[in-house]
C-alpha atoms as a PDB file:
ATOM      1  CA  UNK A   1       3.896   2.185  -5.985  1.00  0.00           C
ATOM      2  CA  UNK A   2       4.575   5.716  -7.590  1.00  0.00           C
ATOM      3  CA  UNK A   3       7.396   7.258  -7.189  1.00  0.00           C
ATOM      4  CA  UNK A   4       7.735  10.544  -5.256  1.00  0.00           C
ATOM      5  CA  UNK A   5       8.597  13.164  -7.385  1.00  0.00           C
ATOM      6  CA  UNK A   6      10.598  16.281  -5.685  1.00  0.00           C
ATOM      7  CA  UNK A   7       8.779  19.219  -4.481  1.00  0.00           C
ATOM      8  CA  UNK A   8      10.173  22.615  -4.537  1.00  0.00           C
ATOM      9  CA  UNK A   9       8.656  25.424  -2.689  1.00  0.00           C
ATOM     10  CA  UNK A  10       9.098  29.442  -3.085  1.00  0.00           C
ATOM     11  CA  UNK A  11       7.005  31.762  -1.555  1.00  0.00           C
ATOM     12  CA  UNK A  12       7.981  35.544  -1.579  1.00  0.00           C
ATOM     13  CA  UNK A  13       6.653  37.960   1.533  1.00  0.00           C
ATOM     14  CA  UNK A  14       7.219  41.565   2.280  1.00  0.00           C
ATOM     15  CA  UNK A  15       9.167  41.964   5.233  1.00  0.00           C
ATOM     16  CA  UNK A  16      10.040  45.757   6.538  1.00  0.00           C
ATOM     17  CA  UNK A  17      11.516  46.942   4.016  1.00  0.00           C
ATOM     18  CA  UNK A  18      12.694  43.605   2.397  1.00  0.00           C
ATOM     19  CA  UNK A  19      11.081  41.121  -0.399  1.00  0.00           C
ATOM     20  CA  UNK A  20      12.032  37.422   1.465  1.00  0.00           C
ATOM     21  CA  UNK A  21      12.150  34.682  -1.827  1.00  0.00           C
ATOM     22  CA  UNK A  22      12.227  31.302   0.469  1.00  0.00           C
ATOM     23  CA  UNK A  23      13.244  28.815  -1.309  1.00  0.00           C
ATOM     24  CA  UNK A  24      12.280  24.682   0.259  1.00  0.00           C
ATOM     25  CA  UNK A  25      12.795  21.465  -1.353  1.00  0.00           C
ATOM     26  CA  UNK A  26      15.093  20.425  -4.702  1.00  0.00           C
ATOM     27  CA  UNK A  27      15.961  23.082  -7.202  1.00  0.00           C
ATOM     28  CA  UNK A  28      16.293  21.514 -10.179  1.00  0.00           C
ATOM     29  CA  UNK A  29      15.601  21.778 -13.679  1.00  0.00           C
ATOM     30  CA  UNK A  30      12.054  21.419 -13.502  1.00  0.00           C
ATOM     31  CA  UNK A  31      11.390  24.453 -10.553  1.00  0.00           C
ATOM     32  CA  UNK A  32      14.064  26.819 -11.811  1.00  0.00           C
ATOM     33  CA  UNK A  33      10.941  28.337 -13.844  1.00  0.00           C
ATOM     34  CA  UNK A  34       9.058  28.808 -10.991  1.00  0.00           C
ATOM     35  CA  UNK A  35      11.894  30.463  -8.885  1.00  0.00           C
ATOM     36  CA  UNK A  36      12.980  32.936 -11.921  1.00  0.00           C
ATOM     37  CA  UNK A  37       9.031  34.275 -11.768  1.00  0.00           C
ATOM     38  CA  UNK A  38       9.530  34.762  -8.066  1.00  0.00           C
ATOM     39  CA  UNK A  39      12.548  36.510  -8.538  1.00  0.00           C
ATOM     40  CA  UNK A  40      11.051  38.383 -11.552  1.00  0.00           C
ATOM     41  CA  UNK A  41       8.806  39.872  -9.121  1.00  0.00           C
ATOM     42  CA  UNK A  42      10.539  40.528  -6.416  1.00  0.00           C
ATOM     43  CA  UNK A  43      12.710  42.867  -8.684  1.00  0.00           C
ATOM     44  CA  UNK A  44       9.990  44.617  -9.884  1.00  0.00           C
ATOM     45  CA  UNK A  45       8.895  45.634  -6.250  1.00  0.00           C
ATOM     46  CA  UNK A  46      10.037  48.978  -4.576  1.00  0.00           C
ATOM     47  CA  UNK A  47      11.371  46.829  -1.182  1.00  0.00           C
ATOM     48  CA  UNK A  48      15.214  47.588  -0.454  1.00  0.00           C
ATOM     49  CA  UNK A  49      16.159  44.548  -0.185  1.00  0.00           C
ATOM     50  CA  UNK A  50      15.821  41.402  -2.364  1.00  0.00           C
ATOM     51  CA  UNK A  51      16.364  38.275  -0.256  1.00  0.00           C
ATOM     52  CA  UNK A  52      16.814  34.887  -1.575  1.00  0.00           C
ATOM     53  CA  UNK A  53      16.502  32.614   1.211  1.00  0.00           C
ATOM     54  CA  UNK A  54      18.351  29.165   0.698  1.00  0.00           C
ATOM     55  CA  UNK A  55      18.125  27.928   4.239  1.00  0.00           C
ATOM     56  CA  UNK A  56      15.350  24.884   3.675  1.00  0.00           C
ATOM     57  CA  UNK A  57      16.619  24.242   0.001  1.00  0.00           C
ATOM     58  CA  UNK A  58      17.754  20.357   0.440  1.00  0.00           C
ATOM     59  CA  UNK A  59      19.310  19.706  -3.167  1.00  0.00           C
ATOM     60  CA  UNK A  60      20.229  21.970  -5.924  1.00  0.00           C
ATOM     61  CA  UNK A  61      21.914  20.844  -9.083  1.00  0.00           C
ATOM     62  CA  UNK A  62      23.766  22.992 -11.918  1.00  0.00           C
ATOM     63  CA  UNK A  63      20.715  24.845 -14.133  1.00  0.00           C
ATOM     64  CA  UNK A  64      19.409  25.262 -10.025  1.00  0.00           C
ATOM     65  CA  UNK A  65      23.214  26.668  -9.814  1.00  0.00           C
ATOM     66  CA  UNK A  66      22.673  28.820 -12.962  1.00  0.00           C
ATOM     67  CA  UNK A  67      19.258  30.550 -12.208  1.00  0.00           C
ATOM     68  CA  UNK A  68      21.059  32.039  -8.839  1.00  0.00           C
ATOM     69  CA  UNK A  69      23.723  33.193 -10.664  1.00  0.00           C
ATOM     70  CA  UNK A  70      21.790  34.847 -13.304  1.00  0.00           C
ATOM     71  CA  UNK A  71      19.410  36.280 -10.728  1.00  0.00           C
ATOM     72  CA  UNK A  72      22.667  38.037  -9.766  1.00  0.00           C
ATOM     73  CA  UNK A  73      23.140  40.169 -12.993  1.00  0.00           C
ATOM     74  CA  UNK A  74      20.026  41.968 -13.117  1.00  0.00           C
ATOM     75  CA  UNK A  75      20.866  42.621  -9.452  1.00  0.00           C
ATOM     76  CA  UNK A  76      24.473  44.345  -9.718  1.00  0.00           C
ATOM     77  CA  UNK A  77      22.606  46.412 -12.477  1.00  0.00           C
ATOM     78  CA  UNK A  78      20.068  47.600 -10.238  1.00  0.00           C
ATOM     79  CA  UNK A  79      21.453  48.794  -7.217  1.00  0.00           C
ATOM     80  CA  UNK A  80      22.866  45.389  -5.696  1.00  0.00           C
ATOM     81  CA  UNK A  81      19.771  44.986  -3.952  1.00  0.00           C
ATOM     82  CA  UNK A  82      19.962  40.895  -4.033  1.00  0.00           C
ATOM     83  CA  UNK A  83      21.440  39.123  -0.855  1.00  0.00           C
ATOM     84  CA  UNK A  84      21.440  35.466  -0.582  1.00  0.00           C
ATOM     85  CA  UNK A  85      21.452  33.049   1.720  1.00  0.00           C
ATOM     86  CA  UNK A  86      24.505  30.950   1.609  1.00  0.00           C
ATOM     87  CA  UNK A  87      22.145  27.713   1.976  1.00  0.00           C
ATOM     88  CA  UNK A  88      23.389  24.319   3.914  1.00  0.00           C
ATOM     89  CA  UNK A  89      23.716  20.764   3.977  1.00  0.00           C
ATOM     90  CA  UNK A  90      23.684  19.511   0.411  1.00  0.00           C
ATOM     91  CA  UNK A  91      23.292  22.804  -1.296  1.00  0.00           C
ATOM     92  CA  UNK A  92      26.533  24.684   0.751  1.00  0.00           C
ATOM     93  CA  UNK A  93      28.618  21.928  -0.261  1.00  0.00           C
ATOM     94  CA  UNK A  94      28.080  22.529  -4.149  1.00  0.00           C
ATOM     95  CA  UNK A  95      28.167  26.137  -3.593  1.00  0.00           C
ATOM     96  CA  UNK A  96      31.915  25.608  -1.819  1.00  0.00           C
ATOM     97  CA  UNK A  97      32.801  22.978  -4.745  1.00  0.00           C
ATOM     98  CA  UNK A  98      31.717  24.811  -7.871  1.00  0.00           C
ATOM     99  CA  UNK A  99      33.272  27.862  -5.629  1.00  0.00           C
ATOM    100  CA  UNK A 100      29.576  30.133  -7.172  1.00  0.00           C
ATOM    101  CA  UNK A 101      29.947  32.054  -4.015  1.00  0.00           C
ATOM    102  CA  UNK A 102      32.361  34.930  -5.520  1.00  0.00           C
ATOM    103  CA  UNK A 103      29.563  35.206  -8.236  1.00  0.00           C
ATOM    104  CA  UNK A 104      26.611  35.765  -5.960  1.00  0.00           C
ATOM    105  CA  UNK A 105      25.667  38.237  -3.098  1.00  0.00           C
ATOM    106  CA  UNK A 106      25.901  36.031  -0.199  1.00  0.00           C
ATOM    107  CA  UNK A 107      24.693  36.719   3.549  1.00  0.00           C
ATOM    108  CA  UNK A 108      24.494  35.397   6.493  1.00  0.00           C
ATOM    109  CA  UNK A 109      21.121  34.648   7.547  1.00  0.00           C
ATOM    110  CA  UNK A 110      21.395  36.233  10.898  1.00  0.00           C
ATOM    111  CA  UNK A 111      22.382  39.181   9.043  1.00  0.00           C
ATOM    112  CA  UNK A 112      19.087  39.301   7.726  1.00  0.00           C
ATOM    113  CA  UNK A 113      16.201  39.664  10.765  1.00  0.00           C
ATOM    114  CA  UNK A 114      13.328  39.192   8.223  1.00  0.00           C
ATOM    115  CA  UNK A 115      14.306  35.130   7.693  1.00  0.00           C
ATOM    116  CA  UNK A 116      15.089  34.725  11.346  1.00  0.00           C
ATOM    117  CA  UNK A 117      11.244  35.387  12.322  1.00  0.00           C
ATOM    118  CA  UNK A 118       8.961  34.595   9.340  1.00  0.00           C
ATOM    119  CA  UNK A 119       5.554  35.999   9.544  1.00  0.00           C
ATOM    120  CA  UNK A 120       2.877  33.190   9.361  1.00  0.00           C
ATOM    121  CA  UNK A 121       1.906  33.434   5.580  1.00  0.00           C
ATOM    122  CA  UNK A 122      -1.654  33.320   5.175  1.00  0.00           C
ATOM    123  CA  UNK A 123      -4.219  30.603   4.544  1.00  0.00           C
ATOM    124  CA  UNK A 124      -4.254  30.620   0.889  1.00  0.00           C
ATOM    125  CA  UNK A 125      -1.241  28.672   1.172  1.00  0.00           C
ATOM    126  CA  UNK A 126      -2.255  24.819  -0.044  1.00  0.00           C
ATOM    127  CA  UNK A 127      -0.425  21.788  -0.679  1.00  0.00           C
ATOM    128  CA  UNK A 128       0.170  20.511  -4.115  1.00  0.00           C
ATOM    129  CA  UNK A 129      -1.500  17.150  -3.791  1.00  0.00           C
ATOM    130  CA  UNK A 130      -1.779  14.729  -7.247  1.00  0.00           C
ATOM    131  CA  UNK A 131      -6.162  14.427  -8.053  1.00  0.00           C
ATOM    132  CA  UNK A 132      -6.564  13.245  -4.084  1.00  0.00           C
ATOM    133  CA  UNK A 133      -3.627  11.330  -3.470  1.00  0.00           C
ATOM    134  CA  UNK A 134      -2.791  10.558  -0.336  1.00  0.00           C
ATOM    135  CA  UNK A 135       0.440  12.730   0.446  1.00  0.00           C
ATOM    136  CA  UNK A 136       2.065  12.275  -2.900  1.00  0.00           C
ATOM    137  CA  UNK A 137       2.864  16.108  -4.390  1.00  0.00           C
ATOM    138  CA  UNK A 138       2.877  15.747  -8.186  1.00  0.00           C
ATOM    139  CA  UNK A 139       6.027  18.435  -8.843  1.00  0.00           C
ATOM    140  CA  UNK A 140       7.429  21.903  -8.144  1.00  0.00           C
ATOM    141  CA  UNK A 141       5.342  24.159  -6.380  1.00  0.00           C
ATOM    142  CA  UNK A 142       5.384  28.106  -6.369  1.00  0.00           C
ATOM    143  CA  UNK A 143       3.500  30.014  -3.746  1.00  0.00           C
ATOM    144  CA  UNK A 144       3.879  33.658  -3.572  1.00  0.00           C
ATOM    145  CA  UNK A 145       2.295  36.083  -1.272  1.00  0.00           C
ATOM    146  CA  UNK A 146       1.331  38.948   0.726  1.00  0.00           C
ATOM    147  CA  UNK A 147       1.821  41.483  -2.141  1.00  0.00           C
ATOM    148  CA  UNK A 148       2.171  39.514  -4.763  1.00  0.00           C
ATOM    149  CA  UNK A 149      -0.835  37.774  -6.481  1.00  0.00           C
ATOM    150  CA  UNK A 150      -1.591  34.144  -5.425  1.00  0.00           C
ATOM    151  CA  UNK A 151      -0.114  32.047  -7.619  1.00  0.00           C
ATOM    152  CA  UNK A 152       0.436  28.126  -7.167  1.00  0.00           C
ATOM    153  CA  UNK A 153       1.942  26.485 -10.098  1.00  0.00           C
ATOM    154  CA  UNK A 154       3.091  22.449 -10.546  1.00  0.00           C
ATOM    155  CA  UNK A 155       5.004  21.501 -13.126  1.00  0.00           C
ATOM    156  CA  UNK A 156       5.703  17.826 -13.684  1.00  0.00           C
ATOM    157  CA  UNK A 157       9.348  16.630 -13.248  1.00  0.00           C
ATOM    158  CA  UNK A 158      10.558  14.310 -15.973  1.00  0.00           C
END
Protein backbone atom coordinates (compact mmCIF):
# COMPACT_ATOMS: atom_id res chain seq x y z
CA UNK A 1 0.00 0.00 0.00
CA UNK A 2 1.50 3.56 -0.76
CA UNK A 3 2.21 5.66 1.60
CA UNK A 4 0.37 8.99 2.06
CA UNK A 5 2.49 11.68 1.42
CA UNK A 6 1.57 15.18 3.29
CA UNK A 7 -0.48 17.71 1.61
CA UNK A 8 -0.07 21.31 2.15
CA UNK A 9 -2.57 23.79 1.03
CA UNK A 10 -2.29 27.80 0.46
CA UNK A 11 -4.70 29.67 -1.21
CA UNK A 12 -4.53 33.57 -1.10
CA UNK A 13 -8.06 35.73 -1.45
CA UNK A 14 -8.75 39.39 -1.35
CA UNK A 15 -10.65 40.25 1.54
CA UNK A 16 -11.72 44.17 2.11
CA UNK A 17 -8.90 45.58 2.13
CA UNK A 18 -6.72 42.52 3.16
CA UNK A 19 -4.69 39.70 1.04
CA UNK A 20 -5.74 36.32 3.40
CA UNK A 21 -2.52 33.59 2.66
CA UNK A 22 -4.34 30.35 4.36
CA UNK A 23 -2.14 28.09 5.00
CA UNK A 24 -3.69 23.88 5.62
CA UNK A 25 -1.80 20.80 6.03
CA UNK A 26 2.26 20.18 6.87
CA UNK A 27 4.71 22.91 6.07
CA UNK A 28 7.66 21.37 5.43
CA UNK A 29 10.53 21.41 3.30
CA UNK A 30 8.92 20.33 0.30
CA UNK A 31 5.77 23.23 0.35
CA UNK A 32 7.86 26.07 1.72
CA UNK A 33 8.31 26.86 -2.19
CA UNK A 34 4.91 27.00 -2.76
CA UNK A 35 4.06 29.25 0.31
CA UNK A 36 7.11 31.82 -0.49
CA UNK A 37 5.24 32.32 -4.19
CA UNK A 38 2.06 32.98 -2.29
CA UNK A 39 3.62 35.31 -0.16
CA UNK A 40 5.61 36.76 -3.12
CA UNK A 41 2.37 37.81 -4.38
CA UNK A 42 0.59 38.87 -1.84
CA UNK A 43 3.39 41.55 -1.33
CA UNK A 44 3.24 42.68 -4.58
CA UNK A 45 -0.58 43.53 -4.23
CA UNK A 46 -1.85 47.07 -3.18
CA UNK A 47 -4.23 45.32 -0.15
CA UNK A 48 -3.35 46.87 3.41
CA UNK A 49 -3.00 44.10 4.96
CA UNK A 50 -0.96 40.91 4.37
CA UNK A 51 -2.44 38.01 6.35
CA UNK A 52 -0.83 34.76 6.86
CA UNK A 53 -3.34 32.53 8.20
CA UNK A 54 -1.87 29.53 10.30
CA UNK A 55 -5.10 28.35 11.83
CA UNK A 56 -5.54 24.79 9.73
CA UNK A 57 -1.63 24.34 9.44
CA UNK A 58 -1.30 20.78 11.40
CA UNK A 59 2.66 20.39 11.40
CA UNK A 60 5.39 22.73 10.61
CA UNK A 61 9.03 21.90 11.00
CA UNK A 62 12.23 24.32 11.03
CA UNK A 63 12.85 25.46 7.04
CA UNK A 64 8.56 25.69 7.52
CA UNK A 65 9.85 27.85 10.70
CA UNK A 66 12.34 29.78 8.48
CA UNK A 67 10.12 30.78 5.43
CA UNK A 68 7.71 32.68 8.14
CA UNK A 69 10.40 34.32 9.51
CA UNK A 70 11.88 35.48 6.37
CA UNK A 71 8.46 36.45 5.05
CA UNK A 72 8.82 38.86 8.00
CA UNK A 73 11.80 40.97 6.65
CA UNK A 74 10.51 42.09 3.48
CA UNK A 75 7.49 42.98 5.63
CA UNK A 76 9.11 45.41 8.38
CA UNK A 77 10.70 46.98 5.16
CA UNK A 78 7.54 47.67 3.61
CA UNK A 79 5.29 49.19 5.87
CA UNK A 80 4.72 46.19 8.43
CA UNK A 81 1.88 45.19 6.50
CA UNK A 82 2.31 41.23 7.44
CA UNK A 83 0.15 39.87 10.43
CA UNK A 84 0.15 36.30 11.26
CA UNK A 85 -1.78 33.99 12.71
CA UNK A 86 -0.27 32.57 15.79
CA UNK A 87 -1.37 28.92 14.49
CA UNK A 88 -2.39 25.90 17.07
CA UNK A 89 -2.07 22.49 18.08
CA UNK A 90 1.24 21.18 16.81
CA UNK A 91 2.40 24.28 15.10
CA UNK A 92 1.76 26.84 18.46
CA UNK A 93 3.73 24.55 20.43
CA UNK A 94 7.00 24.94 18.20
CA UNK A 95 6.29 28.50 17.80
CA UNK A 96 6.26 28.79 21.97
CA UNK A 97 9.46 26.34 22.05
CA UNK A 98 11.73 27.84 19.42
CA UNK A 99 10.13 31.19 21.14
CA UNK A 100 9.85 32.62 16.77
CA UNK A 101 7.01 34.64 18.04
CA UNK A 102 9.19 37.92 18.98
CA UNK A 103 10.48 37.55 15.31
CA UNK A 104 7.15 37.54 13.54
CA UNK A 105 4.00 39.83 13.41
CA UNK A 106 1.61 37.78 15.27
CA UNK A 107 -2.34 38.29 15.63
CA UNK A 108 -5.01 37.02 16.95
CA UNK A 109 -7.31 35.62 14.55
CA UNK A 110 -10.34 37.30 15.88
CA UNK A 111 -8.45 40.35 15.40
CA UNK A 112 -8.62 39.75 11.90
CA UNK A 113 -12.60 39.58 10.55
CA UNK A 114 -11.45 38.47 7.03
CA UNK A 115 -10.30 34.68 8.47
CA UNK A 116 -13.26 34.53 10.77
CA UNK A 117 -15.78 34.41 7.64
CA UNK A 118 -13.97 33.10 4.53
CA UNK A 119 -15.66 33.77 1.32
CA UNK A 120 -16.42 30.46 -0.58
CA UNK A 121 -13.40 30.42 -3.07
CA UNK A 122 -14.50 29.56 -6.37
CA UNK A 123 -14.81 26.36 -8.38
CA UNK A 124 -11.51 26.29 -9.94
CA UNK A 125 -10.39 25.01 -6.77
CA UNK A 126 -9.45 21.00 -7.42
CA UNK A 127 -7.91 18.40 -5.47
CA UNK A 128 -4.46 17.20 -6.13
CA UNK A 129 -5.22 13.57 -6.81
CA UNK A 130 -2.04 11.07 -8.03
CA UNK A 131 -3.10 9.85 -12.19
CA UNK A 132 -6.79 8.70 -10.65
CA UNK A 133 -6.01 7.45 -7.42
CA UNK A 134 -8.45 6.94 -5.21
CA UNK A 135 -7.97 9.75 -2.45
CA UNK A 136 -4.23 9.56 -2.32
CA UNK A 137 -2.80 13.44 -2.99
CA UNK A 138 0.67 13.01 -4.49
CA UNK A 139 2.40 16.27 -2.51
CA UNK A 140 2.11 19.97 -1.65
CA UNK A 141 -0.50 21.78 -3.21
CA UNK A 142 -0.76 25.65 -3.94
CA UNK A 143 -4.05 27.19 -4.89
CA UNK A 144 -4.29 30.84 -5.20
CA UNK A 145 -7.20 32.93 -6.12
CA UNK A 146 -9.60 35.58 -6.70
CA UNK A 147 -6.96 38.10 -7.97
CA UNK A 148 -4.31 36.19 -8.37
CA UNK A 149 -3.88 33.82 -11.41
CA UNK A 150 -4.91 30.14 -10.92
CA UNK A 151 -2.16 28.34 -10.12
CA UNK A 152 -2.09 24.63 -8.67
CA UNK A 153 1.31 23.27 -8.24
CA UNK A 154 2.46 19.55 -6.61
CA UNK A 155 5.66 18.96 -5.81
CA UNK A 156 6.70 15.50 -4.70
CA UNK A 157 7.89 15.09 -1.05
CA UNK A 158 11.02 13.01 -0.66
Amino acid sequence: MPTRLPVLEVDAAHIDEACVVRVRGELDIAGCPSLERALRSAELTKAERLILDLEKLEFIDARGLHTLVAAARPSARNGNRLEVTRGSGQVARIMKITKVGPLLPLTDPCMCPAILDPPRLGSHRRRANSRGSAGRRSGPVTRLSRGFAPHLAVVPSA
